[in-house]
N, C-alpha and C. Protein backbone atom coordinates (compact mmCIF):
# COMPACT_ATOMS: atom_id res chain seq x y z
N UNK A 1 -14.43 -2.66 -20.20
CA UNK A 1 -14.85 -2.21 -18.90
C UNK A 1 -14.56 -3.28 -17.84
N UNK A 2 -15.06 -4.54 -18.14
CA UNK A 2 -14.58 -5.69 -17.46
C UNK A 2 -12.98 -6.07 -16.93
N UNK A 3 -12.49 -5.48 -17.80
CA UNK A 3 -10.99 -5.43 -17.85
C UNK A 3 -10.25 -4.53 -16.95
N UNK A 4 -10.70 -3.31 -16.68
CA UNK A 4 -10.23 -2.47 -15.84
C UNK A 4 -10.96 -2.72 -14.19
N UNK A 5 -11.97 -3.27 -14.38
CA UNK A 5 -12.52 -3.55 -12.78
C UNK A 5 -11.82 -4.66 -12.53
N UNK A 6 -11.06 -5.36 -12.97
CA UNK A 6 -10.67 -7.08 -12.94
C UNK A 6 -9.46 -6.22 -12.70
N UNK A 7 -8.52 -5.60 -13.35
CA UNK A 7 -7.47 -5.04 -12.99
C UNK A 7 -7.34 -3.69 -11.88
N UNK A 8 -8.38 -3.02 -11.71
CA UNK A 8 -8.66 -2.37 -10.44
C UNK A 8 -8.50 -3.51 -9.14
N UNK A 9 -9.35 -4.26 -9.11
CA UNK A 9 -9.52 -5.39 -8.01
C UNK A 9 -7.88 -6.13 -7.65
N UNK A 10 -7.55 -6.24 -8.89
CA UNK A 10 -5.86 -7.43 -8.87
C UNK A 10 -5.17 -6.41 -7.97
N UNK A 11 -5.10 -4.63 -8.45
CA UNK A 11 -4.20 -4.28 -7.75
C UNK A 11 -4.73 -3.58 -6.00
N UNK A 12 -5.72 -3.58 -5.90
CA UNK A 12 -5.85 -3.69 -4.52
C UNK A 12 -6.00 -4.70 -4.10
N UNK A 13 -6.01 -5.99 -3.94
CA UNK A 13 -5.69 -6.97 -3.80
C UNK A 13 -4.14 -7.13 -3.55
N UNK A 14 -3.29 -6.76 -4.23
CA UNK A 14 -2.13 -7.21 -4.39
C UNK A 14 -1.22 -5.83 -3.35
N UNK A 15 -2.13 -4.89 -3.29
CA UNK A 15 -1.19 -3.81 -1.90
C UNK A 15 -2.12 -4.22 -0.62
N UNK A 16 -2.82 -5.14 -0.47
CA UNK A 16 -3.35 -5.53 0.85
C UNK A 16 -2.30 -6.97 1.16
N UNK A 17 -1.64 -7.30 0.37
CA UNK A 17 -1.21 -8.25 0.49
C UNK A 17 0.53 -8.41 1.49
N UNK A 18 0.81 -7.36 1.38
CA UNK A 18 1.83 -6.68 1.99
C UNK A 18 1.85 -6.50 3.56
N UNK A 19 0.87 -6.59 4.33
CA UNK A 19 1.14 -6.53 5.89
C UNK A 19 0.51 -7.85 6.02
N UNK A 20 1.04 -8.50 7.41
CA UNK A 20 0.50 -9.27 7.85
C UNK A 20 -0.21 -9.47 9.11
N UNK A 21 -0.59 -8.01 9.16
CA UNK A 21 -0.64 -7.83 10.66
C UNK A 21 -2.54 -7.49 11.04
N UNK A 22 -2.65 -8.09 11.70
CA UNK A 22 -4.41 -8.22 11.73
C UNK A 22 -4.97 -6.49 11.84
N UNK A 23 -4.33 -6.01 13.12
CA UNK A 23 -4.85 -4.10 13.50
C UNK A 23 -3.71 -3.41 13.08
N UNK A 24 -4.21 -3.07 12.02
CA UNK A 24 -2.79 -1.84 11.17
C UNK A 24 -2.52 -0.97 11.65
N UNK A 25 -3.61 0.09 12.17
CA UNK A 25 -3.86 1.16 12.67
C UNK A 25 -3.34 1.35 14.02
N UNK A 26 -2.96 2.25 14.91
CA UNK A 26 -3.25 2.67 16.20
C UNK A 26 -4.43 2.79 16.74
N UNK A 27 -5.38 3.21 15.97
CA UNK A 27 -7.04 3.28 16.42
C UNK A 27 -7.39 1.80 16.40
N UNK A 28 -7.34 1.24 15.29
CA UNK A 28 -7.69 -0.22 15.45
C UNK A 28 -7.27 -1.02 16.48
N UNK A 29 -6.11 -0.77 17.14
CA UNK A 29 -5.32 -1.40 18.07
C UNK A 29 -5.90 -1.20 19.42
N UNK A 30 -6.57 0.11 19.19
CA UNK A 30 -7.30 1.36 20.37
C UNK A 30 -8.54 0.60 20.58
N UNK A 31 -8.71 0.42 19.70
CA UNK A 31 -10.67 0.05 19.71
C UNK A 31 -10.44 -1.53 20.42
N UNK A 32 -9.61 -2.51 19.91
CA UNK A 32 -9.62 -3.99 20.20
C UNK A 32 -9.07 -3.65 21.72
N UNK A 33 -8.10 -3.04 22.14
CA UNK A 33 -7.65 -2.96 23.61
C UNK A 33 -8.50 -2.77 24.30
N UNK A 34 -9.43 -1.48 24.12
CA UNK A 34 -10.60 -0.88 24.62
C UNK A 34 -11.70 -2.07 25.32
N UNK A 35 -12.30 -2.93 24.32
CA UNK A 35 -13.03 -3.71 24.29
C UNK A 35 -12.47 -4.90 25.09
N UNK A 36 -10.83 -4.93 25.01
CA UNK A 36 -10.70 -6.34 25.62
C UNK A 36 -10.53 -5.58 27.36
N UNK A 37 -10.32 -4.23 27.49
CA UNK A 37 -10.41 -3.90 29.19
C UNK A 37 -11.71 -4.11 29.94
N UNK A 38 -12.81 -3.49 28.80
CA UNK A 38 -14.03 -3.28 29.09
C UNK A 38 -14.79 -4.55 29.79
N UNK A 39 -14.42 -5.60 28.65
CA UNK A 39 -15.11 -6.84 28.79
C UNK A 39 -14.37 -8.28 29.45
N UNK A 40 -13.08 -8.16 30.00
CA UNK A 40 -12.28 -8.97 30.46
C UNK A 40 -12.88 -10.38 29.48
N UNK A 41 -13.08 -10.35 28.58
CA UNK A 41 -13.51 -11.48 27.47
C UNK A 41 -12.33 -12.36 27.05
N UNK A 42 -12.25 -13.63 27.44
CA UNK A 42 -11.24 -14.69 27.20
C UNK A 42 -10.84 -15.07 25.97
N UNK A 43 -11.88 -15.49 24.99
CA UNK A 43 -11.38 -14.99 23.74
C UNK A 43 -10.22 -13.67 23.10
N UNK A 44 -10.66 -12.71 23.42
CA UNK A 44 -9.72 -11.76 23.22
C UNK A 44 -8.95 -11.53 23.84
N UNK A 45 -8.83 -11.69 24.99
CA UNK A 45 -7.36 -12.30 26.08
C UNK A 45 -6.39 -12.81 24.85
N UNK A 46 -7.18 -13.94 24.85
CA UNK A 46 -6.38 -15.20 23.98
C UNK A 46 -5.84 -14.95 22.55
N UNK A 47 -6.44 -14.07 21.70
CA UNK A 47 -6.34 -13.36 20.56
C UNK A 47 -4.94 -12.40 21.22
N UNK A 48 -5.06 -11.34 21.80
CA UNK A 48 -3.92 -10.38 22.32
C UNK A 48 -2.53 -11.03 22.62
N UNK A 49 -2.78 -12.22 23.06
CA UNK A 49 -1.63 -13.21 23.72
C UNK A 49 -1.12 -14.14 22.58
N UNK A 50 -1.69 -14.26 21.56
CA UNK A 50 -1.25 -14.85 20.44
C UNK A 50 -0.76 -13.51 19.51
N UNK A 51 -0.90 -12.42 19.68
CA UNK A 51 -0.75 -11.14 18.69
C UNK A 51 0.61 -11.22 19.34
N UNK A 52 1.22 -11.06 20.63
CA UNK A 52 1.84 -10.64 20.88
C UNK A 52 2.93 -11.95 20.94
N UNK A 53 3.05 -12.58 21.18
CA UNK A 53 3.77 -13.74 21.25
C UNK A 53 4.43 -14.18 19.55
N UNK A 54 2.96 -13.83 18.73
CA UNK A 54 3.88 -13.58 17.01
C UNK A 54 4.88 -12.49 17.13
N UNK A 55 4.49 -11.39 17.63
CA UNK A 55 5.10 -9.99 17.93
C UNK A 55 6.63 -9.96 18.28
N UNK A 56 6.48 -11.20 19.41
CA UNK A 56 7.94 -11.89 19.91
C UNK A 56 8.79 -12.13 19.46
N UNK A 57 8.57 -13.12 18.63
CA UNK A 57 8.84 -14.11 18.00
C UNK A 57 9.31 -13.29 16.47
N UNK A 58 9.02 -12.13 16.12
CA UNK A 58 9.41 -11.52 15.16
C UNK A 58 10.50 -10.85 15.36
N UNK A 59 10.49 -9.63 16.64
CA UNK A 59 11.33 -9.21 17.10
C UNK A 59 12.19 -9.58 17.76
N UNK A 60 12.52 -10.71 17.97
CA UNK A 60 13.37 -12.03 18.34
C UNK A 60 14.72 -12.08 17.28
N UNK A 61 14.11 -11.98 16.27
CA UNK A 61 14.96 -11.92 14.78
C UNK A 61 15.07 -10.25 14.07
N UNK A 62 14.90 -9.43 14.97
CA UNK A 62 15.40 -8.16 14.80
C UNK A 62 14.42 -7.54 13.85
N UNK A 63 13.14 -7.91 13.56
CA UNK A 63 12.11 -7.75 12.60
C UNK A 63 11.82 -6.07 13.04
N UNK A 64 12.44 -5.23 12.08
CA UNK A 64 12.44 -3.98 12.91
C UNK A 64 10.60 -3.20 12.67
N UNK A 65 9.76 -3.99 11.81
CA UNK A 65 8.23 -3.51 11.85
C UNK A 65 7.56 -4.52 12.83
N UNK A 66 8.02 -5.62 13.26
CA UNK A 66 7.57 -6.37 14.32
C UNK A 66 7.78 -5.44 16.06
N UNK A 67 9.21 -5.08 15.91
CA UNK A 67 9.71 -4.32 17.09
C UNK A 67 8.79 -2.72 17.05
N UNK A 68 8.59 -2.13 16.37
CA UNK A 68 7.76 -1.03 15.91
C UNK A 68 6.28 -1.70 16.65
N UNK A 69 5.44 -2.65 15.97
CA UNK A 69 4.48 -3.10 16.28
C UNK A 69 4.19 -3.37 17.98
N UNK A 70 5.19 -4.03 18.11
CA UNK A 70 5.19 -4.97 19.73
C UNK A 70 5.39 -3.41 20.42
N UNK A 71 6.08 -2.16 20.58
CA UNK A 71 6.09 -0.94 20.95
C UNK A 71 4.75 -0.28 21.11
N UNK A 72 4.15 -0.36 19.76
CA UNK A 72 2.92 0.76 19.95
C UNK A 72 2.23 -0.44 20.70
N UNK A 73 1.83 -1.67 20.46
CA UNK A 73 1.24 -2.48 21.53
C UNK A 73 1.08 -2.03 22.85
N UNK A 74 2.37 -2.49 23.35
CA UNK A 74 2.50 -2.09 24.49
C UNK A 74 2.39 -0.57 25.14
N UNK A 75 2.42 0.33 24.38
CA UNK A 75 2.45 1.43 24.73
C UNK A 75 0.50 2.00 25.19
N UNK A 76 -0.04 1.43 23.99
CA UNK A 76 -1.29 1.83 24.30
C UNK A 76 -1.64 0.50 25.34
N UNK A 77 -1.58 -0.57 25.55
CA UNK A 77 -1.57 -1.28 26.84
C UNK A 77 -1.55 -1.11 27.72
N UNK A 78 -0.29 -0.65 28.33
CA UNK A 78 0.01 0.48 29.29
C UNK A 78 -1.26 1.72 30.15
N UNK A 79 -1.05 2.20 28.53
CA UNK A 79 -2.29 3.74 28.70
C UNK A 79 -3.44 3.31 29.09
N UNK A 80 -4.08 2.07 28.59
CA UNK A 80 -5.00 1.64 28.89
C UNK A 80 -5.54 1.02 30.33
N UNK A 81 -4.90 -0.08 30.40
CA UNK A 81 -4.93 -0.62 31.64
C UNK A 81 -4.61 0.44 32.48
N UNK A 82 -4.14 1.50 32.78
CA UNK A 82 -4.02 2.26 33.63
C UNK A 82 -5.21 3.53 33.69
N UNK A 83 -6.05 3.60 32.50
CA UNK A 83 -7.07 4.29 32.56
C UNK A 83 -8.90 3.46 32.93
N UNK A 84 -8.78 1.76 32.98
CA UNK A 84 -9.58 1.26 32.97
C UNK A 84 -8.96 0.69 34.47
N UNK A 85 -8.22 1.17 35.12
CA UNK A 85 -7.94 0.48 36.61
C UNK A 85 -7.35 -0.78 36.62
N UNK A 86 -6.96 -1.83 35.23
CA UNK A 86 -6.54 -2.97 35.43
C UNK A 86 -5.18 -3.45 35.70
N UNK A 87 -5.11 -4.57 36.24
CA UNK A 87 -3.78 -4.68 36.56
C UNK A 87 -2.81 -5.08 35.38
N UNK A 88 -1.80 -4.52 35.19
CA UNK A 88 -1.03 -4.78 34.18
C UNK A 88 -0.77 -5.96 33.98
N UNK A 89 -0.65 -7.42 33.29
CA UNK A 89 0.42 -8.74 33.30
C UNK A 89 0.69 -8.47 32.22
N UNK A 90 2.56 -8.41 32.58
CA UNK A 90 3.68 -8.45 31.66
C UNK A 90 4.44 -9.84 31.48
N UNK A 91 3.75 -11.09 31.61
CA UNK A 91 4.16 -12.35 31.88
C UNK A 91 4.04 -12.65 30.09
N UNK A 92 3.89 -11.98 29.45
CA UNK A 92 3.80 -12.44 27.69
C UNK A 92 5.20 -11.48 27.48
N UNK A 93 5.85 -11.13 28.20
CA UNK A 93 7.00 -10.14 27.91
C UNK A 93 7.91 -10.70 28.56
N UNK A 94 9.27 -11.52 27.56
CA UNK A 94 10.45 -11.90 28.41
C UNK A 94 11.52 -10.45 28.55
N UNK A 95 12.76 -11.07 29.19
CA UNK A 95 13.82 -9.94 28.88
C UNK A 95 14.04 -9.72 27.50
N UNK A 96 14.70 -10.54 26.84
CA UNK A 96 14.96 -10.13 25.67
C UNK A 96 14.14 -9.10 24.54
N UNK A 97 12.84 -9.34 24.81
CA UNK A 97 12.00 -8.18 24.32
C UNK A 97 11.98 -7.09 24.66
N UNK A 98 11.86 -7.03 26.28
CA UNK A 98 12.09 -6.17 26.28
C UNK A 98 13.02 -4.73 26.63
N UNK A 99 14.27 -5.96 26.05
CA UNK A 99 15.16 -4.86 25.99
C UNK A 99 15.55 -4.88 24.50
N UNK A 100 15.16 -5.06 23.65
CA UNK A 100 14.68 -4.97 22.04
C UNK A 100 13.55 -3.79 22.29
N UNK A 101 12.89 -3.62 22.99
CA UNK A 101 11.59 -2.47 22.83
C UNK A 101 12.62 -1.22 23.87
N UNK A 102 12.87 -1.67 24.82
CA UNK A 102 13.53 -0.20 25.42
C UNK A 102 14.89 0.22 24.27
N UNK A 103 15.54 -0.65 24.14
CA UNK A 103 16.88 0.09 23.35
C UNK A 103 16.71 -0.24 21.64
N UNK A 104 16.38 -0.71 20.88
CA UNK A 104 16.10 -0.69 19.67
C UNK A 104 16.98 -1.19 18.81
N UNK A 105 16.89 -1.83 17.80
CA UNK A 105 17.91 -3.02 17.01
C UNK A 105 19.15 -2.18 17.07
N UNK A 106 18.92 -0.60 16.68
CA UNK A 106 20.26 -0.82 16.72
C UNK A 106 21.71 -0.56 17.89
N UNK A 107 21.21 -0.66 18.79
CA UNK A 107 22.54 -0.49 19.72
C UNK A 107 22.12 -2.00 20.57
N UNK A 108 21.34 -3.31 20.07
CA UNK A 108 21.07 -4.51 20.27
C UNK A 108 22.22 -5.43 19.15
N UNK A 109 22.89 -5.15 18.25
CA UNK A 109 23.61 -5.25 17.14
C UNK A 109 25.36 -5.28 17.43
């Protein structure tokens, strides 16, 4: 019995191990955006600005689930800040990103 909970555990363990990405979800992504409009909270400023700057820095190197990622980011960003009245800053967004997010690795190739 010990044996199969020890080997239950190894293998979820071992398929969590596979993303590296803190909010997997779109909702999860929903809920942390939400909270960081609500509360203009510097910490999570600072958290979002480090998410996205890895985000960069992935899709920089054509990381086509980084470029996926940095997309829905921004997309619910967007939606957001424009439903909570805030002003957009796109100053964590160079060119090169984002013309990796408008046209897509492959006509960037």
């Amino acid at each position: 019995m010990k044996g199969i909970l020890i080997l239950c555990l190894l293998i979820l363990g071992l398929t969590n191990c596979g993303n590296d990405y803190k909010y997997n979800s779109k909702n999860e992504k929903k809920e942390f955006l939400t909270k960081l409009m609500k509360t203009d909270d510097k910490n999570l400023q600072e958290e979002y600005d480090k998410i996205i700057a890895d985000l960069k820095t992935k899709a920089d190197k054509y990381d086509d689930k980084a470029i996926d990622e940095l997309k829905e980011w921004e997309n619910l960003y967007f939606e957001l800040s424009e439903r909570y009245h805030k002003k957009i800053n796109v100053d964590n967004l160079d060119a090169g990103v984002i013309d990796l997010l408008k046209n897509g690795r492959s006509e960037s190739n």
